[in-house]
N, C-alpha and C. Protein backbone atom coordinates (compact mmCIF):
# COMPACT_ATOMS: atom_id res chain seq x y z
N UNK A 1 -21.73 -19.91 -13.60
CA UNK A 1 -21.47 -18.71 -14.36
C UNK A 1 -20.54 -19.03 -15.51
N UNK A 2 -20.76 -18.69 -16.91
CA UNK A 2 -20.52 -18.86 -17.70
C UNK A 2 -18.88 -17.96 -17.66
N UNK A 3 -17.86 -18.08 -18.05
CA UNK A 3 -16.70 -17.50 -18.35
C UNK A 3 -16.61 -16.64 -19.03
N UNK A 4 -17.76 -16.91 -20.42
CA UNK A 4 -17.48 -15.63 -21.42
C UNK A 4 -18.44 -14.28 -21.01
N UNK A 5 -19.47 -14.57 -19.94
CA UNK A 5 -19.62 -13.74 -19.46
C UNK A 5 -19.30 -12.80 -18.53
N UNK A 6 -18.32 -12.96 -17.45
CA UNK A 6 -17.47 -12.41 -16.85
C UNK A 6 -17.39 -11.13 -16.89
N UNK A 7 -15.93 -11.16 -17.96
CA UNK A 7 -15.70 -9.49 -18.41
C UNK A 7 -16.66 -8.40 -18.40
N UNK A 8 -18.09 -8.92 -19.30
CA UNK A 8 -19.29 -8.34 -19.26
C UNK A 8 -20.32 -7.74 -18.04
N UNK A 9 -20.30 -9.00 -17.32
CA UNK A 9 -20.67 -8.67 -15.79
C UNK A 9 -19.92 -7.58 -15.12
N UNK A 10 -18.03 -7.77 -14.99
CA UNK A 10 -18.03 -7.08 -14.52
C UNK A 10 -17.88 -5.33 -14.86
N UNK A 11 -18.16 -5.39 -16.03
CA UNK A 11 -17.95 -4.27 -17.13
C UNK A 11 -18.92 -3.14 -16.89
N UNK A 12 -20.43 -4.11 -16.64
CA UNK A 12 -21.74 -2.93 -16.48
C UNK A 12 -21.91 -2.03 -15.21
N UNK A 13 -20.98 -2.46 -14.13
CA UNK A 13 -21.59 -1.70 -12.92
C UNK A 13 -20.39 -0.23 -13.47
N UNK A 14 -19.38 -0.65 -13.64
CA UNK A 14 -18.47 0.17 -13.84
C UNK A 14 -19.13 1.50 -15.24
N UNK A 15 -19.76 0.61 -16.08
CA UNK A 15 -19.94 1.88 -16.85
C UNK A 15 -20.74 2.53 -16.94
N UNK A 16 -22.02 2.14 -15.63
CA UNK A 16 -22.73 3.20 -14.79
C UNK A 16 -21.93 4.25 -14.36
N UNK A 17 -21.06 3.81 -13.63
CA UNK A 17 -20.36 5.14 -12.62
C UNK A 17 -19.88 6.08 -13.98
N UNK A 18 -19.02 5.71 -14.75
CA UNK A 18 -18.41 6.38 -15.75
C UNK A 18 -19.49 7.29 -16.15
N UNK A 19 -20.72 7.24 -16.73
CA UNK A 19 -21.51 7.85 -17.05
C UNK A 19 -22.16 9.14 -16.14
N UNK A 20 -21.67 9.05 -14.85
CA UNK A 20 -22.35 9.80 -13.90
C UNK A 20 -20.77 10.44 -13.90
N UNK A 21 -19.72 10.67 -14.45
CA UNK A 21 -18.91 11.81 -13.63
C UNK A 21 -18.77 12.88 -14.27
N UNK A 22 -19.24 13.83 -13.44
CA UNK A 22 -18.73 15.24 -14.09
C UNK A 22 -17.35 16.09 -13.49
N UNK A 23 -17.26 16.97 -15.13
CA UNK A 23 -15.59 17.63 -15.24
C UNK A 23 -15.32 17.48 -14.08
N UNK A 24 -15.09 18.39 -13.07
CA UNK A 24 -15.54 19.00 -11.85
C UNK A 24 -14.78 17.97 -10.82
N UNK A 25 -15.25 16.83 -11.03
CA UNK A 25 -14.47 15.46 -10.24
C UNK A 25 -13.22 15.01 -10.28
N UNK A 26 -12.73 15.43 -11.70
CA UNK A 26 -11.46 14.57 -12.16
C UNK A 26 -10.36 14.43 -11.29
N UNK A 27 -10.31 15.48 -10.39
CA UNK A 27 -8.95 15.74 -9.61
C UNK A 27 -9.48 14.83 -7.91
N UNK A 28 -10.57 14.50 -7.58
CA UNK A 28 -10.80 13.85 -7.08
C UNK A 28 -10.13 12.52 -6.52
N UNK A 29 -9.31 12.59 -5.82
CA UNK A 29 -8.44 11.47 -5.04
C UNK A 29 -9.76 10.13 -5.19
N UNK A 30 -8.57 8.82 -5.31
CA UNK A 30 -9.77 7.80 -4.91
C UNK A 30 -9.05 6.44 -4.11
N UNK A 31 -9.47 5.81 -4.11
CA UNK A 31 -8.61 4.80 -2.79
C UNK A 31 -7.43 4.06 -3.58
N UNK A 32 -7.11 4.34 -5.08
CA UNK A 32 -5.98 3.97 -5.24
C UNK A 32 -4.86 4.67 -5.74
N UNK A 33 -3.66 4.81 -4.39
CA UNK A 33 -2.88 5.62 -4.25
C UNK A 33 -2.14 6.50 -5.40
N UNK A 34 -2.44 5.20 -6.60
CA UNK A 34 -1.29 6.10 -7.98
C UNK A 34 -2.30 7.09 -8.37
N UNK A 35 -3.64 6.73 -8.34
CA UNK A 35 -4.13 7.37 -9.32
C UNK A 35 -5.27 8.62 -8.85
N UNK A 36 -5.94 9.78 -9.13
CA UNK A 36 -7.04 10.52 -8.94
C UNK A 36 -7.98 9.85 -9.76
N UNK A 37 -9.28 10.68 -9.88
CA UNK A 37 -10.37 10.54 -10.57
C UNK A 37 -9.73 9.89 -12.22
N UNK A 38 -9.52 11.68 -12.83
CA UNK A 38 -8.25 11.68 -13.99
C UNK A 38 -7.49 10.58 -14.47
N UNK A 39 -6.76 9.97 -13.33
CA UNK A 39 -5.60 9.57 -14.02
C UNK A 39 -6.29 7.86 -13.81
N UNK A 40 -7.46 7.29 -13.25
CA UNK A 40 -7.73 5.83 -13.07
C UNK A 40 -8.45 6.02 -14.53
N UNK A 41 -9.45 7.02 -14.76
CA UNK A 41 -9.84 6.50 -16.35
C UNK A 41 -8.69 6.67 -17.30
N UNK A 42 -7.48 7.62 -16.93
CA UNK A 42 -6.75 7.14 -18.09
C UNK A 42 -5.85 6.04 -18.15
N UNK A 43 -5.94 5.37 -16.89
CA UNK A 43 -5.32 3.94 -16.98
C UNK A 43 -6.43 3.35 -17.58
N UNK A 44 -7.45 2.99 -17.36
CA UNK A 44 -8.15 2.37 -18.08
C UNK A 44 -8.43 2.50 -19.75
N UNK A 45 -8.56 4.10 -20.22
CA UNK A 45 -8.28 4.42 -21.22
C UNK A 45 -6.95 3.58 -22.22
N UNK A 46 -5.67 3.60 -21.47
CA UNK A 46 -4.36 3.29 -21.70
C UNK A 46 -4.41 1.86 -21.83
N UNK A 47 -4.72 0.93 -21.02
CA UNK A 47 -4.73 -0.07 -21.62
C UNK A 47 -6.02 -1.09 -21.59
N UNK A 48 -6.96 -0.38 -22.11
CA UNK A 48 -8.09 -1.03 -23.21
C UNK A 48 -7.68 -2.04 -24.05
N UNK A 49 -7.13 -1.04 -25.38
CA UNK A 49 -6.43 -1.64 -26.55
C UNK A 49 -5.60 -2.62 -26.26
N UNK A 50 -4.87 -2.88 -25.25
CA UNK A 50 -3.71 -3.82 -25.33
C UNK A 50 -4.89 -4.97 -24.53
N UNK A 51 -5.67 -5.05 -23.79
CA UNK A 51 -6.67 -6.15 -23.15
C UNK A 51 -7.77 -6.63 -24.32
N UNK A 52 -8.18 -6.02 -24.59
CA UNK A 52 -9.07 -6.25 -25.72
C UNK A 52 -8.26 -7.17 -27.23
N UNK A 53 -6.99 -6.23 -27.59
CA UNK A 53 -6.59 -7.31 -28.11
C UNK A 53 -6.03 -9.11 -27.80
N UNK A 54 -5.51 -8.17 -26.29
CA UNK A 54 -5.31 -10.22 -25.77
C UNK A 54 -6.53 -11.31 -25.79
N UNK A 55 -7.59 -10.79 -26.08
CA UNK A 55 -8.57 -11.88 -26.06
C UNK A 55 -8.41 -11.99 -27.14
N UNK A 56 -8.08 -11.81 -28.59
CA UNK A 56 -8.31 -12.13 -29.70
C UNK A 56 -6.88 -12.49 -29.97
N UNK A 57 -5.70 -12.89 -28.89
CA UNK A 57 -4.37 -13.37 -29.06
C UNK A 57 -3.79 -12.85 -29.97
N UNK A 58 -3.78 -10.69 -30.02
CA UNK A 58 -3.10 -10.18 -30.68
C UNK A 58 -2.47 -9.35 -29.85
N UNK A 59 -1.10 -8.83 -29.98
CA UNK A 59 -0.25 -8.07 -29.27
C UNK A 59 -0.60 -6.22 -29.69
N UNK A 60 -1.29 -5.61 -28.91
CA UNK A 60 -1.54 -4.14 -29.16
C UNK A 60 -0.93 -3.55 -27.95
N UNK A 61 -0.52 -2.64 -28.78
CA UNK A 61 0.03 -1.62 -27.58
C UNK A 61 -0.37 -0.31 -26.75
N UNK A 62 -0.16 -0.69 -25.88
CA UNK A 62 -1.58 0.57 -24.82
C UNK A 62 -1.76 1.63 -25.47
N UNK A 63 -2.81 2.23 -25.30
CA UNK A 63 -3.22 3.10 -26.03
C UNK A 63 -2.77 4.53 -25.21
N UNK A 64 -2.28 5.97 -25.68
CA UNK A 64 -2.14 7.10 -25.35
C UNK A 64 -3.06 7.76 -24.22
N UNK A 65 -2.28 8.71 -23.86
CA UNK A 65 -2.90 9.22 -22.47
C UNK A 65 -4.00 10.33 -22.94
N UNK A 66 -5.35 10.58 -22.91
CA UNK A 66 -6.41 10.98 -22.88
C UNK A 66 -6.71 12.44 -22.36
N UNK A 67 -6.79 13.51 -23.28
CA UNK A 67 -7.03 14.63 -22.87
C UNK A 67 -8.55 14.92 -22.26
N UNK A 68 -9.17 14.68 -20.78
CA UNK A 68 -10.21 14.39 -20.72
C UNK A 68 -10.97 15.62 -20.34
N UNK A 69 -10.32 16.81 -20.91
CA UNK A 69 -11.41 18.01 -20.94
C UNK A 69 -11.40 18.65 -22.28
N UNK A 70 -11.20 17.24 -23.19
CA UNK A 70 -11.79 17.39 -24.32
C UNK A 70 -12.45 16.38 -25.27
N UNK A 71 -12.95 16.53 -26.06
CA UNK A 71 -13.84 15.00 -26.54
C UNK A 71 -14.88 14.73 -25.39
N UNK A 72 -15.29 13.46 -25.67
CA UNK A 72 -16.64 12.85 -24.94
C UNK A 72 -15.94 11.78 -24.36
N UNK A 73 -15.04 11.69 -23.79
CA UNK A 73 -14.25 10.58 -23.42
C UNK A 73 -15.10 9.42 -22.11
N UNK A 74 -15.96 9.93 -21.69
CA UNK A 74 -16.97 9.19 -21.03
C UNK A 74 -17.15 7.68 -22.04
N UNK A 75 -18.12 8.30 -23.89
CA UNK A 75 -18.49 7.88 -24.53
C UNK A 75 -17.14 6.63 -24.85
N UNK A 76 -16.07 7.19 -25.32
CA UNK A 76 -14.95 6.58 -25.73
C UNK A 76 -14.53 5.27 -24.66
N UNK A 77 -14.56 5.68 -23.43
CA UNK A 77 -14.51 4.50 -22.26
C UNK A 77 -15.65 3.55 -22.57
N UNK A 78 -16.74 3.87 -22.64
CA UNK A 78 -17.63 2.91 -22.31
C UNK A 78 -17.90 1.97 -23.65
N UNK A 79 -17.90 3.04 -24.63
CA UNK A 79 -17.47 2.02 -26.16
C UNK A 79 -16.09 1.18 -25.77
N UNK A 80 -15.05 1.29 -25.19
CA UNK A 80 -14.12 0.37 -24.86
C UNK A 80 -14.21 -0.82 -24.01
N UNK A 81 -14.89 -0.61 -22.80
CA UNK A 81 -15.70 -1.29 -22.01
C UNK A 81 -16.78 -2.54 -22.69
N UNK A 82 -17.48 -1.72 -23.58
CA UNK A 82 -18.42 -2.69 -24.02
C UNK A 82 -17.21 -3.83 -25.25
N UNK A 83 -16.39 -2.97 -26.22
CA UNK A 83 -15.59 -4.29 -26.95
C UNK A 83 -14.67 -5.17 -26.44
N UNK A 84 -14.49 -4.60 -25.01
CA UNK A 84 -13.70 -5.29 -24.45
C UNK A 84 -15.04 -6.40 -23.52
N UNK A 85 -16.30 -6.48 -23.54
CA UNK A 85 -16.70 -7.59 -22.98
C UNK A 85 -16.94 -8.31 -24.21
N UNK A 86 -17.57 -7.53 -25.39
CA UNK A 86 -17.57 -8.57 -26.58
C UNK A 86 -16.62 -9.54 -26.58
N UNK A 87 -14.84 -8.81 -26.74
CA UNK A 87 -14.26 -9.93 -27.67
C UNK A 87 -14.15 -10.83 -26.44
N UNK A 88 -14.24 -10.42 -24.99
CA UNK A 88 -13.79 -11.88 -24.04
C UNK A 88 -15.29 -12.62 -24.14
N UNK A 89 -16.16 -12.53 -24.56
CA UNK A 89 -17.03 -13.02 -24.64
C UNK A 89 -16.96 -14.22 -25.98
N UNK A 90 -15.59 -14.16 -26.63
CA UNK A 90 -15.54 -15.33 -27.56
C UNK A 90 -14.84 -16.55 -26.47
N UNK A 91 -15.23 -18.30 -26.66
CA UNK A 91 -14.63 -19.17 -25.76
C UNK A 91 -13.35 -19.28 -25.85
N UNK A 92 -12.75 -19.15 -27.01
CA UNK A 92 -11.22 -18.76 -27.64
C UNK A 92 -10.47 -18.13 -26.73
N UNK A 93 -11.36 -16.79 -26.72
CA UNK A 93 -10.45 -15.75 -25.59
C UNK A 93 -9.59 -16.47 -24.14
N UNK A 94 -10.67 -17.31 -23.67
CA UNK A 94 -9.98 -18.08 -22.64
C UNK A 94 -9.08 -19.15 -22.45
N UNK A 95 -9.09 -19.43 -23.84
CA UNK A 95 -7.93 -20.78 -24.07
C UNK A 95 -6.58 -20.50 -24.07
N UNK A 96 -5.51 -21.25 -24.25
CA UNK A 96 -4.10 -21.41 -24.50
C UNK A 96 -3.66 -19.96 -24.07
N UNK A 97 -2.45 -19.33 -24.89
CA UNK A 97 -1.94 -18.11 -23.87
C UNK A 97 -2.24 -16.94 -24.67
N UNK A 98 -1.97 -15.63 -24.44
CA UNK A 98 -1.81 -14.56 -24.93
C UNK A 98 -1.11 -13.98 -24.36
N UNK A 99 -0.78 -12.62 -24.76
CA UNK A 99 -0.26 -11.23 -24.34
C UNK A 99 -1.04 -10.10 -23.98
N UNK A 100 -0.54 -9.51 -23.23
CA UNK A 100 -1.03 -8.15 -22.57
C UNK A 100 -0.43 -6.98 -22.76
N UNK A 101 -0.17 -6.88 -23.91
CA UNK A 101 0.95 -5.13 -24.48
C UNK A 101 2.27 -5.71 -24.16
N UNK A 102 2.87 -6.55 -24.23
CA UNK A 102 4.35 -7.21 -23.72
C UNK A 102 4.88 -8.33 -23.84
N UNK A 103 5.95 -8.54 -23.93
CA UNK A 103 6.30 -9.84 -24.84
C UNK A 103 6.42 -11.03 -24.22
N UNK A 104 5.71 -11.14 -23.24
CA UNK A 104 5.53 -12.00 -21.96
C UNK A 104 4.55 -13.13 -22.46
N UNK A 105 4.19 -14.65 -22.95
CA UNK A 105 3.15 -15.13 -22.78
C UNK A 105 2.34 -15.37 -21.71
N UNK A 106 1.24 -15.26 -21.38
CA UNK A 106 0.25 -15.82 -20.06
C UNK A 106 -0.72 -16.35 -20.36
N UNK A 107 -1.02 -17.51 -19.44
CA UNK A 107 -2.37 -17.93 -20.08
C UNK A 107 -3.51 -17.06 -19.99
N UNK A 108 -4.21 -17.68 -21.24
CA UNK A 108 -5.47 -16.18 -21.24
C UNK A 108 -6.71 -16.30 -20.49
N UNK A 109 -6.47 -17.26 -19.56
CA UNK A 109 -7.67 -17.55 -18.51
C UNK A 109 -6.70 -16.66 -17.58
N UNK A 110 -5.86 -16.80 -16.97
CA UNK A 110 -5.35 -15.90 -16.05
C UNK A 110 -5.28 -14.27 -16.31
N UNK A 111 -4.85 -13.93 -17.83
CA UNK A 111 -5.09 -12.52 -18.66
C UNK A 111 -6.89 -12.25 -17.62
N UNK A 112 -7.54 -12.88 -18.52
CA UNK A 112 -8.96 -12.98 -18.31
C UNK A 112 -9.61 -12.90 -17.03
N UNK A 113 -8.80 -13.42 -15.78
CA UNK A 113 -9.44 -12.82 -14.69
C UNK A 113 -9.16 -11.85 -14.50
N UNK A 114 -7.20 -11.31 -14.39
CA UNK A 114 -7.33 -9.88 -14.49
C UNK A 114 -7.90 -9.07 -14.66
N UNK A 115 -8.48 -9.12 -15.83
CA UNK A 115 -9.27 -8.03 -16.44
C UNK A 115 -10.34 -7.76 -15.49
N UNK A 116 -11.06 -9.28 -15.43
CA UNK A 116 -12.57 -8.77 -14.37
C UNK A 116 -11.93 -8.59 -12.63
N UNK A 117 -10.98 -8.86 -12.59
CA UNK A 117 -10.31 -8.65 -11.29
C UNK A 117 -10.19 -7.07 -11.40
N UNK A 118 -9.73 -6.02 -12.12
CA UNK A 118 -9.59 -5.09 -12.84
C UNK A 118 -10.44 -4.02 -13.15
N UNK A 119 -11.20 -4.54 -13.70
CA UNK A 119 -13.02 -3.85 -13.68
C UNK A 119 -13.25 -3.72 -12.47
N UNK A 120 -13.23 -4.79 -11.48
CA UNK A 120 -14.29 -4.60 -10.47
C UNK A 120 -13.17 -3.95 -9.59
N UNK A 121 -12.33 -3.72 -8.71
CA UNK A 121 -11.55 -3.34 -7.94
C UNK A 121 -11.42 -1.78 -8.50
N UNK A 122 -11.25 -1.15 -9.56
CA UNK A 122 -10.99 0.34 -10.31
C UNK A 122 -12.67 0.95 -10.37
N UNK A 123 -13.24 -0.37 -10.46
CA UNK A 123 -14.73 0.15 -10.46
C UNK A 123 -15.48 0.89 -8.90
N UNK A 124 -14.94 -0.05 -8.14
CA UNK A 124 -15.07 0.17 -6.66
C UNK A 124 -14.33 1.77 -6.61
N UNK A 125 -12.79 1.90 -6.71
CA UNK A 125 -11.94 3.14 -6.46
C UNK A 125 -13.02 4.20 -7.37
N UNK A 126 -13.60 3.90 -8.05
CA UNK A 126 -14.35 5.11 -8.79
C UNK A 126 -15.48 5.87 -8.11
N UNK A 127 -16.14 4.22 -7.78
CA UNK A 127 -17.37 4.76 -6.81
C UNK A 127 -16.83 5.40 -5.71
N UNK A 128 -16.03 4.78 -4.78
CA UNK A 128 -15.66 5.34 -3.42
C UNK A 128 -15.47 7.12 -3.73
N UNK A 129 -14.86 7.12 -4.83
CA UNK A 129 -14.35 8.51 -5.53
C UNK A 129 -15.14 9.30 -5.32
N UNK A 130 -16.34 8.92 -5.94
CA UNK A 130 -17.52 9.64 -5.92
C UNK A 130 -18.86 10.11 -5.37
N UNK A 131 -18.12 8.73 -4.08
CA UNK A 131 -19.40 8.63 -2.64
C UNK A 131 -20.46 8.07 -3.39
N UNK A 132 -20.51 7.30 -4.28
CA UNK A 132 -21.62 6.48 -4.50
C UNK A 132 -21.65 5.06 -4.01
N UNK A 133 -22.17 4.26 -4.22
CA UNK A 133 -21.61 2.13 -4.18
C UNK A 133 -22.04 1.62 -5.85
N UNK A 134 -21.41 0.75 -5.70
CA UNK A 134 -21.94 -0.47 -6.69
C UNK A 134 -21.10 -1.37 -6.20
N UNK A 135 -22.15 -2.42 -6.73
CA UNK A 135 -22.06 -4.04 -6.71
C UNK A 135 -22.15 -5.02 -7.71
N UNK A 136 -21.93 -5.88 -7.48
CA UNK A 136 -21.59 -7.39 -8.26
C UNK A 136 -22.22 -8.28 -7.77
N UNK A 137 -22.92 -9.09 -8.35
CA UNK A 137 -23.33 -10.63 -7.88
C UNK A 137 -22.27 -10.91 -7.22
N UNK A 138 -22.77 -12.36 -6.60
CA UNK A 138 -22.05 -12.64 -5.23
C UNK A 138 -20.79 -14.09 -6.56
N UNK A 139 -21.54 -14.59 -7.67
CA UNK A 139 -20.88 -15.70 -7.89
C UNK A 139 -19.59 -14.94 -8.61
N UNK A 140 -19.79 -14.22 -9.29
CA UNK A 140 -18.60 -13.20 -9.97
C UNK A 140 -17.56 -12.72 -9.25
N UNK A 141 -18.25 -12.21 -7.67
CA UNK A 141 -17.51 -12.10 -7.09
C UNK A 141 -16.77 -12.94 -5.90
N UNK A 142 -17.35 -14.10 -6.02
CA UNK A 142 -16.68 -15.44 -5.37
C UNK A 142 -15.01 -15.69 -6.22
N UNK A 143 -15.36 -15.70 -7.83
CA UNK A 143 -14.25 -16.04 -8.74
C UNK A 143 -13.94 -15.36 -8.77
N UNK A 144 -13.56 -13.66 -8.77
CA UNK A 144 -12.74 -12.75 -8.42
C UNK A 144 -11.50 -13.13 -7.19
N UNK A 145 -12.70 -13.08 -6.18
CA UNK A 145 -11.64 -13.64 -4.96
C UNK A 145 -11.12 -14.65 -5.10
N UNK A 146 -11.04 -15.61 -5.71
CA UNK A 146 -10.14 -16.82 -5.82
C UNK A 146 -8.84 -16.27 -6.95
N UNK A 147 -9.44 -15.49 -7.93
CA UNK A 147 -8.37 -15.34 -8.54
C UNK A 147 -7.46 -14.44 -7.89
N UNK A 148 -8.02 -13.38 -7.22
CA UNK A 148 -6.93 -12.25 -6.64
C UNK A 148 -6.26 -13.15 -5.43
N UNK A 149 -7.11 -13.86 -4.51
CA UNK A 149 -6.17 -14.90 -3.71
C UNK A 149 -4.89 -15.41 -3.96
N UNK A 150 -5.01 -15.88 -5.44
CA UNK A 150 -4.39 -16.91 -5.78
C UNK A 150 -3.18 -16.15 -6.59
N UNK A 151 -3.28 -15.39 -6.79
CA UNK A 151 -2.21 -14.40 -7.12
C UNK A 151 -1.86 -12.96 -6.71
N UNK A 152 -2.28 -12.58 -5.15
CA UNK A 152 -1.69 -11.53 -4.89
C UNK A 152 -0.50 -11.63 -4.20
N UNK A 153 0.15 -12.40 -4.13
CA UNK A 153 1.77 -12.18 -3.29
C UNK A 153 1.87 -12.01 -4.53
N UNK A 154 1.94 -12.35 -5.46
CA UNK A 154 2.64 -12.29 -7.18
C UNK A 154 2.49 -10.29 -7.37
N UNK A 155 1.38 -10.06 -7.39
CA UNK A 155 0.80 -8.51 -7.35
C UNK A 155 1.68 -7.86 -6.66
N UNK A 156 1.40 -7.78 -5.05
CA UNK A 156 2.21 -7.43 -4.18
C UNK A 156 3.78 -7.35 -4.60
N UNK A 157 4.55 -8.04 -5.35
CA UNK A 157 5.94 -8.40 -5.48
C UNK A 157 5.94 -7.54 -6.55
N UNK A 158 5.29 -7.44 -7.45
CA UNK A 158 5.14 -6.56 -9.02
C UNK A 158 4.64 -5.29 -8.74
N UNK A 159 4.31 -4.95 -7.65
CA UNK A 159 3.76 -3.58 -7.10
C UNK A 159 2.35 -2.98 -7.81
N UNK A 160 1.63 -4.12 -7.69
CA UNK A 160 0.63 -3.80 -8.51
C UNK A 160 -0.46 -3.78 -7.49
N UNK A 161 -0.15 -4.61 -6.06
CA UNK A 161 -1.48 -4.60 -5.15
C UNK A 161 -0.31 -3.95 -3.92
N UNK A 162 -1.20 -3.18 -2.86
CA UNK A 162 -0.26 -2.65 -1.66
C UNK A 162 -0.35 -3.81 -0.89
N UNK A 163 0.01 -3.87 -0.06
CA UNK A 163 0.07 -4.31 1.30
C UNK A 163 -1.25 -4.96 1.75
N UNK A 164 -1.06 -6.32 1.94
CA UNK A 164 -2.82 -6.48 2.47
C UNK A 164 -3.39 -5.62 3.41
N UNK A 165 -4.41 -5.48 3.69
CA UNK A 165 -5.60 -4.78 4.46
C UNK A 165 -6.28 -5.69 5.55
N UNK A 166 -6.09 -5.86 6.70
CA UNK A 166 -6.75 -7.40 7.42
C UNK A 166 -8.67 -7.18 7.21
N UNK A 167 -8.97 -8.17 6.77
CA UNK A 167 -10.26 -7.96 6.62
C UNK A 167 -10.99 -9.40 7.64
N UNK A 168 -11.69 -8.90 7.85
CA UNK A 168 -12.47 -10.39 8.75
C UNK A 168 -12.92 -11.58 7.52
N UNK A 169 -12.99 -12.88 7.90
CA UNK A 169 -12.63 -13.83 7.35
C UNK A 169 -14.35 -14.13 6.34
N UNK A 170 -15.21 -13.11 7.67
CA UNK A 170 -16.59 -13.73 7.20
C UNK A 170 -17.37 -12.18 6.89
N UNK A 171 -16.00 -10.85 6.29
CA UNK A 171 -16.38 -9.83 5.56
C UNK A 171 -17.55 -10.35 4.20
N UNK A 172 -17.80 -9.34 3.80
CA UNK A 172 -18.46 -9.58 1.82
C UNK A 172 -17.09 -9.55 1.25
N UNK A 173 -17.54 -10.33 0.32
CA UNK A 173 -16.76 -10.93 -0.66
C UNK A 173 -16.02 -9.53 -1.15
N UNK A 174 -16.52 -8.13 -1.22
CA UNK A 174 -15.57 -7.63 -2.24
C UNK A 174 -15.19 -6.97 -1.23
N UNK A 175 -15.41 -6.88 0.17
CA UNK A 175 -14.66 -6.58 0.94
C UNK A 175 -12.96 -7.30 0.87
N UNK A 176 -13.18 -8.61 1.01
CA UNK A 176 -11.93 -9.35 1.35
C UNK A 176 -11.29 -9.46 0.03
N UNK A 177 -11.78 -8.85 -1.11
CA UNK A 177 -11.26 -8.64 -2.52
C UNK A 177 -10.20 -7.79 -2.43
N UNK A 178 -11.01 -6.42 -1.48
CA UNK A 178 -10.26 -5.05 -1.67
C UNK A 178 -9.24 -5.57 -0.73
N UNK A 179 -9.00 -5.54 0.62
CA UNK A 179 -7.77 -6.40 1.84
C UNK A 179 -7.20 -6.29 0.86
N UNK A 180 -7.40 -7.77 -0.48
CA UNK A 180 -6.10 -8.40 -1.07
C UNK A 180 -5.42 -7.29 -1.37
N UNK A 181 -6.14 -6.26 -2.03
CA UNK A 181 -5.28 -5.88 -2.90
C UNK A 181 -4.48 -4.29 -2.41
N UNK A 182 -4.67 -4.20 -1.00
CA UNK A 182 -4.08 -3.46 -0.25
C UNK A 182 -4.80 -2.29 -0.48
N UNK A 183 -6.45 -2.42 -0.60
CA UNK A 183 -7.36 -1.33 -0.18
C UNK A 183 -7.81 -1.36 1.05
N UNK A 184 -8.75 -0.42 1.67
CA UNK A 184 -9.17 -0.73 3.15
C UNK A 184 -10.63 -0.41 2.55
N UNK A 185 -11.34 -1.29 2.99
CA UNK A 185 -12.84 -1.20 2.54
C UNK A 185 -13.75 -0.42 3.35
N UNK A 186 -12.92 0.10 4.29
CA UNK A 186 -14.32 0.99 5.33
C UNK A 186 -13.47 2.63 4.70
């Protein structure tokens, strides 16, 4: 699997679901604790701009919180979604370091899994949201799990993943994804 495809891969299941939610849902609890329906697209909304620019190793700053019972903000996500697989879709994007809205350098292969670490885990909390599924190839989601592996005590410590979830060893892959990141997959 190609790298610059990634982001992209994991970009499309997610902006199925987006397309299917109506008003009606927003207040809709979903398996991750900070957020409802509402408030996970406006994290995603929020920092688009600052991910999208780290692939092009420019410092942007998250973008504003989203009045989403007004505008087409469906449209606005998924146009974000799609430039955000473009620009990681340059080989650049993955080289040497960047930033993520903060004055922190990281390398932008690590930025870069985030992101599809990111997509697919918020993508999941959406569906669950909505009692639907989606999925991912199995190789996308092999390198997901290595990357969330490989950095969730780091998560966990930054309060960005809960508490692991015990998942069986020979679960699906985005089962033992979600564990990491202190979802429960049933």
């Amino acid at each position: 699997m190609s790298e610059n495809e990634r982001v992209a891969r994991a970009a499309e299941p997610l902006s199925k679901i987006i397309r299917t939610i109506a008003p009606d849902r927003l207040a809709d609890p979903t398996p991750c604790s900070d957020f409802d329906v509402r408030g996970l697209l406006n994290h995603l909304l929020h920092w688009g701009p600052s991910l999208i620019g780290a692939a092009h190793k420019q410092e942007i700053a998250p973008g504003a919180e989203v009045d989403l019972t007004e505008g087409d903000w469906a449209a606005a996500l998924d146009t974000q979604l799609t430039d955000l697989a473009t620009a990681w879709r340059d080989p650049d994007a993955w080289q040497g370091v960047t930033r993520m809205g903060g004055p922190t350098d990281l390398p932008a292969s690590l930025v870069g899994g985030m992101i599809v670490g990111e997509l697919i885990v918020h993508g999941w909390d959406l569906a669950r949201a909505l009692g639907t599924t989606v999925s991912w190839d199995d190789d996308l989601l092999r390198y997901v799990h290595s990357e969330v592996a490989a950095t969730a005590d780091q998560g966990r410590a930054m309060g960005i993943y809960g508490p692991e979830i015990p998942v069986a060893p020979d679960a699906p892959l985005l089962d033992r994804i979600l564990g990491l990141t202190g979802r429960d997959p049933a």
